[in-house]
Protein backbone atom coordinates (compact mmCIF):
# COMPACT_ATOMS: atom_id res chain seq x y z
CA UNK A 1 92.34 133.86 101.08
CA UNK A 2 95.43 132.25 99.63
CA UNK A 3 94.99 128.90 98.04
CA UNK A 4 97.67 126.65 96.06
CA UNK A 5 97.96 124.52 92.89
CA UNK A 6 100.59 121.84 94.05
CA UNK A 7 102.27 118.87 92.56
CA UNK A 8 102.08 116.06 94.89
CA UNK A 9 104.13 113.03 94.00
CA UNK A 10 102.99 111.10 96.32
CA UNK A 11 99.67 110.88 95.24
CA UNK A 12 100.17 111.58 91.47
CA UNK A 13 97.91 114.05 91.48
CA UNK A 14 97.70 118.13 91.69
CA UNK A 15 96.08 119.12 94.62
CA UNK A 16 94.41 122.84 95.03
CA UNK A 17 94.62 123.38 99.55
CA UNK A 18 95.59 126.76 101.40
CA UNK A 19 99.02 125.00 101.91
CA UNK A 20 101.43 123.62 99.26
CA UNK A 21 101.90 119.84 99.06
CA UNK A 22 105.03 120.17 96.82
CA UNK A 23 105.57 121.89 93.60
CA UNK A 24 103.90 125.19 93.61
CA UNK A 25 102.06 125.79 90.00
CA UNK A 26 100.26 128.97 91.03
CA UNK A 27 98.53 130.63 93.53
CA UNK A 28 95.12 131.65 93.18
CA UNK A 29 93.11 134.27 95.96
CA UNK A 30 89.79 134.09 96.12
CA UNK A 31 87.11 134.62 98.66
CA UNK A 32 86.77 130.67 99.30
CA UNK A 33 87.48 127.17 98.39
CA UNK A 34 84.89 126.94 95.66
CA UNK A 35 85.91 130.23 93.97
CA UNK A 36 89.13 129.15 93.88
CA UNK A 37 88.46 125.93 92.14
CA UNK A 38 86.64 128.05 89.78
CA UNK A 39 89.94 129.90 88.75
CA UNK A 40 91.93 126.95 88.67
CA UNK A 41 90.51 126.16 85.42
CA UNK A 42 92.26 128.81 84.26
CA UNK A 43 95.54 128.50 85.42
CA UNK A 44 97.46 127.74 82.16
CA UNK A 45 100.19 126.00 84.52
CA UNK A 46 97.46 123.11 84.81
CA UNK A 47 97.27 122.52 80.75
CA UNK A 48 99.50 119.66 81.49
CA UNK A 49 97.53 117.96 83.36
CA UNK A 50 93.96 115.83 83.07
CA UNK A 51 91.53 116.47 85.24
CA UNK A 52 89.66 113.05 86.62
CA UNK A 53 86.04 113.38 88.21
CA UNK A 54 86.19 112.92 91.79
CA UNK A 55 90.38 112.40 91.88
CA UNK A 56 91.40 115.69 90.67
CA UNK A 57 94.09 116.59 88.31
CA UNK A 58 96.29 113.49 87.49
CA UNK A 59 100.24 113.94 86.73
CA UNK A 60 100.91 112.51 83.12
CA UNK A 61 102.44 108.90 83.09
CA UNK A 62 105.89 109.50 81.53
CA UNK A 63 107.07 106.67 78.95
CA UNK A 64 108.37 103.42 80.61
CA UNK A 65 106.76 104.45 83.88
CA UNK A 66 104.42 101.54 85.62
């Protein structure tokens, strides 16, 4: 299976689903959802990013941004 690491504005947040929500980071194939969480630890297109328990991986607050 195909999954996706997407930037989703919205929700200011990176979301990992087998369908892009914006921004495609990478894509990762793996057998199933939990695998591919797995390997998104390792996607250095994430290093950007902080990861939040229970949210996900936030999109950095720019300067001046409220």
């Amino acid at each position: 299976m195909l999954f996706c690491v997407s930037v989703c504005d919205e929700d200011r947040r990176v979301i990992l689903d087998d369908e892009p929500h914006g921004d495609v980071l990478a894509v990762i194939e793996a057998a199933d959802w939990i695998e591919a969480r797995e390997q998104a630890w390792e996607q250095k297109a994430l290093d950007p990013y902080s990861y939040k328990r229970g949210y996900g991986w936030e999109i950095p607050m720019k300067s001046g941004m409220l």
